[in-house]
C-alpha atoms as a PDB file:
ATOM      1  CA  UNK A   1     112.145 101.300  85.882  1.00  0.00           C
ATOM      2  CA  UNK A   2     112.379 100.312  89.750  1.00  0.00           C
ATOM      3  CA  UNK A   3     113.985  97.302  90.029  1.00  0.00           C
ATOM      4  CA  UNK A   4     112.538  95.346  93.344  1.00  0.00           C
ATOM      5  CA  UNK A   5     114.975  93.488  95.849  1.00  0.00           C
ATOM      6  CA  UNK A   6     114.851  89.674  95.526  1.00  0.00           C
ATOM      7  CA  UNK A   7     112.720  88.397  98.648  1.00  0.00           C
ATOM      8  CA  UNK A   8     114.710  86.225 101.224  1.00  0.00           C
ATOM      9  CA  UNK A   9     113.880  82.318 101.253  1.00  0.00           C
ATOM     10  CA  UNK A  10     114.095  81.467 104.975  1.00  0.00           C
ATOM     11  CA  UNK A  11     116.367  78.503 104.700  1.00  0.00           C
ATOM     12  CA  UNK A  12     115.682  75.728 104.850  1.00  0.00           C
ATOM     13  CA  UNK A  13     112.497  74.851 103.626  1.00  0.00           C
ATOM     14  CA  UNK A  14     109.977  72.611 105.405  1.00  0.00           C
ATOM     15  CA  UNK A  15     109.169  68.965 104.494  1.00  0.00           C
ATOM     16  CA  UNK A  16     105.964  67.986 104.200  1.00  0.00           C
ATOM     17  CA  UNK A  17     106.575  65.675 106.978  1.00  0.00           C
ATOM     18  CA  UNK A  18     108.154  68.923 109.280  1.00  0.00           C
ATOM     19  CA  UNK A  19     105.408  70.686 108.122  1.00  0.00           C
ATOM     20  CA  UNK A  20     102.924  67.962 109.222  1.00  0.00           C
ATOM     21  CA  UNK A  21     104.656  67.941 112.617  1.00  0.00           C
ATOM     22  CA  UNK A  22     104.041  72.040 112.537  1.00  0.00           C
ATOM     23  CA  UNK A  23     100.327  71.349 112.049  1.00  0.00           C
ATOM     24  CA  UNK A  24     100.103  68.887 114.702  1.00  0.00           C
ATOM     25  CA  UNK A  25     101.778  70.665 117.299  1.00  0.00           C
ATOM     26  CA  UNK A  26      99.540  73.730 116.008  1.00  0.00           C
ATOM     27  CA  UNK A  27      96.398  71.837 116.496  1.00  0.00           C
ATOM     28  CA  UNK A  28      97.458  70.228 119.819  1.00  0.00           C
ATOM     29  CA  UNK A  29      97.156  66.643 118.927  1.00  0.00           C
ATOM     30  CA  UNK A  30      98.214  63.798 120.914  1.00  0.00           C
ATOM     31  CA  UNK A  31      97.038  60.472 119.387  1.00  0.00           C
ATOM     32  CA  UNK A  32      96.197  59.073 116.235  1.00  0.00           C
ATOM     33  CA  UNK A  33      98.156  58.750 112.678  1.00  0.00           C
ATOM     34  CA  UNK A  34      98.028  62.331 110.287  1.00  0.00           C
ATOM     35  CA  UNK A  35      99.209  63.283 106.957  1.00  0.00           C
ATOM     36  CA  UNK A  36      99.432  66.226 105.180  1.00  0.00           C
ATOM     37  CA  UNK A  37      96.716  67.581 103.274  1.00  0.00           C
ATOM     38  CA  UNK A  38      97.207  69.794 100.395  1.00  0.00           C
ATOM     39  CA  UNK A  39      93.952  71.599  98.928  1.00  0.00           C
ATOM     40  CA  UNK A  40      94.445  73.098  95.303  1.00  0.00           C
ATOM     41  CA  UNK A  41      92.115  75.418  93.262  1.00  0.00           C
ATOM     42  CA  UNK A  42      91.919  75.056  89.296  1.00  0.00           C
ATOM     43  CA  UNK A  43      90.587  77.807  87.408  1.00  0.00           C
ATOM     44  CA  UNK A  44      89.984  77.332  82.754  1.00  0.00           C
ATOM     45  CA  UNK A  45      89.596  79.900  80.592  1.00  0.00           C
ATOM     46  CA  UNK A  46      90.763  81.313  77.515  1.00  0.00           C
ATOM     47  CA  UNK A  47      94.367  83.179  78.323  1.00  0.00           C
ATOM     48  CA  UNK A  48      96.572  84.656  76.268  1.00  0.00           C
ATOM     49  CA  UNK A  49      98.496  88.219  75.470  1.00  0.00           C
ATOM     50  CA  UNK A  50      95.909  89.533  72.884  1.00  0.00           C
ATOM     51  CA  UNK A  51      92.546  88.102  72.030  1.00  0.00           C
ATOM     52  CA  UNK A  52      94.025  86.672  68.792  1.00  0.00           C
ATOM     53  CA  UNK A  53      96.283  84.779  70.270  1.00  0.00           C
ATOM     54  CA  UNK A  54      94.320  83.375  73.181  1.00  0.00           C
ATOM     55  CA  UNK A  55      93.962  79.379  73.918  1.00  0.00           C
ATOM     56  CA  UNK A  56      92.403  77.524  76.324  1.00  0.00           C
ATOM     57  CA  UNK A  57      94.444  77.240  79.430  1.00  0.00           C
ATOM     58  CA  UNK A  58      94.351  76.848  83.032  1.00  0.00           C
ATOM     59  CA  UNK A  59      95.990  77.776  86.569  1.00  0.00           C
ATOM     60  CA  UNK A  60      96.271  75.604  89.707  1.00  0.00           C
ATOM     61  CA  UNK A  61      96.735  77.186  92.966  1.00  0.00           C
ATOM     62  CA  UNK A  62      97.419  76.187  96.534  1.00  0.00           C
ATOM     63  CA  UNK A  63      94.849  77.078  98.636  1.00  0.00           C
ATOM     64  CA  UNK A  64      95.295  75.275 101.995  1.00  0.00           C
ATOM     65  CA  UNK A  65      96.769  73.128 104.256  1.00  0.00           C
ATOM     66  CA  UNK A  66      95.704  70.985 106.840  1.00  0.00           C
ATOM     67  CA  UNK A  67      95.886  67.596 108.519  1.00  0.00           C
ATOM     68  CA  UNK A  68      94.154  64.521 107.098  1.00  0.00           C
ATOM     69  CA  UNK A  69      93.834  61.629 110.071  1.00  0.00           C
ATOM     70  CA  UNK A  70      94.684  58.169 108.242  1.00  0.00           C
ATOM     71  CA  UNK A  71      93.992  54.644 109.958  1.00  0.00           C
ATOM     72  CA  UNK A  72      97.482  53.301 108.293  1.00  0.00           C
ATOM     73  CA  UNK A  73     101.105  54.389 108.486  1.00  0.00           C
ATOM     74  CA  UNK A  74     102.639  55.567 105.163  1.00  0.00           C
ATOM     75  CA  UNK A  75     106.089  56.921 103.997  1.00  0.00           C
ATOM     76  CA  UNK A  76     104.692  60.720 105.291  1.00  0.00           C
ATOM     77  CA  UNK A  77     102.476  59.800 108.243  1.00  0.00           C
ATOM     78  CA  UNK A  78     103.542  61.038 111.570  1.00  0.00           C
ATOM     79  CA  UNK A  79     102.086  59.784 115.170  1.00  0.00           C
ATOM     80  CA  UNK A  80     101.166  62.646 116.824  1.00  0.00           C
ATOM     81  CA  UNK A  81     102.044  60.793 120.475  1.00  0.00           C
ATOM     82  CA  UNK A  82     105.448  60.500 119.372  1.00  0.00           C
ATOM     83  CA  UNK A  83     105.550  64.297 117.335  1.00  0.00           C
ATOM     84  CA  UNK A  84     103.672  66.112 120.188  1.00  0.00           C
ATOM     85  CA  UNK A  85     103.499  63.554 123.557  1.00  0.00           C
ATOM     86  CA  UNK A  86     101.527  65.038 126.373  1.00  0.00           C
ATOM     87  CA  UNK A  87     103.132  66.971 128.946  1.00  0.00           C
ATOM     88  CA  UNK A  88     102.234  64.870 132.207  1.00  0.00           C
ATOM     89  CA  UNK A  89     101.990  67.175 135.041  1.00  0.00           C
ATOM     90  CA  UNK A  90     102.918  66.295 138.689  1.00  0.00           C
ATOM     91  CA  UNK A  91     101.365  66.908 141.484  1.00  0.00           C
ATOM     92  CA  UNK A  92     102.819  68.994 144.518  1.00  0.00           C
ATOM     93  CA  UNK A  93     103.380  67.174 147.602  1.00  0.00           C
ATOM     94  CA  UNK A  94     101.596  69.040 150.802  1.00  0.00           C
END
């Protein structure tokens, strides 16, 4: 038997708040209040190693992420004006 390497964990791991920044800067926002959204699938059915000794059971996976706008700060809301402020561009004199 092959044993495989252990994969590397880039270090260190995102916040949800970094990772909400991420997003933003991703999307290109530059107003309004976001949070991170977190979309899970559940999947039930009978599991088990043999058929006789099967139960009920169920699996949740993560499935996406996105950005969720909210009308009220909370303890993981970021303001994308302050996360990802627009770049003002100046004009050259002639």
């Amino acid at each position: 038997m092959t044993l495989l390497p252990l994969p590397t964990v880039i270090d260190p791991p995102l916040s949800l708040r970094e990772m909400t920044a991420v997003l933003i800067k991703h999307y290109g926002l530059h107003e309004g209040l976001y949070e991170l959204l977190v979309e899970f699938q559940v999947g039930m059915g009978v599991v088990g190693p043999t058929p006789q000794t099967a139960l009920p059971g169920a699996t949740v996976g993560l499935s996406k992420l996105g950005l969720m706008k909210v009308q009220a700060a909370g303890e993981n809301t970021l303001d994308a004006a302050i996360v990802n402020p627009l770049k003002k561009t100046s004009r050259k004199k002639i």
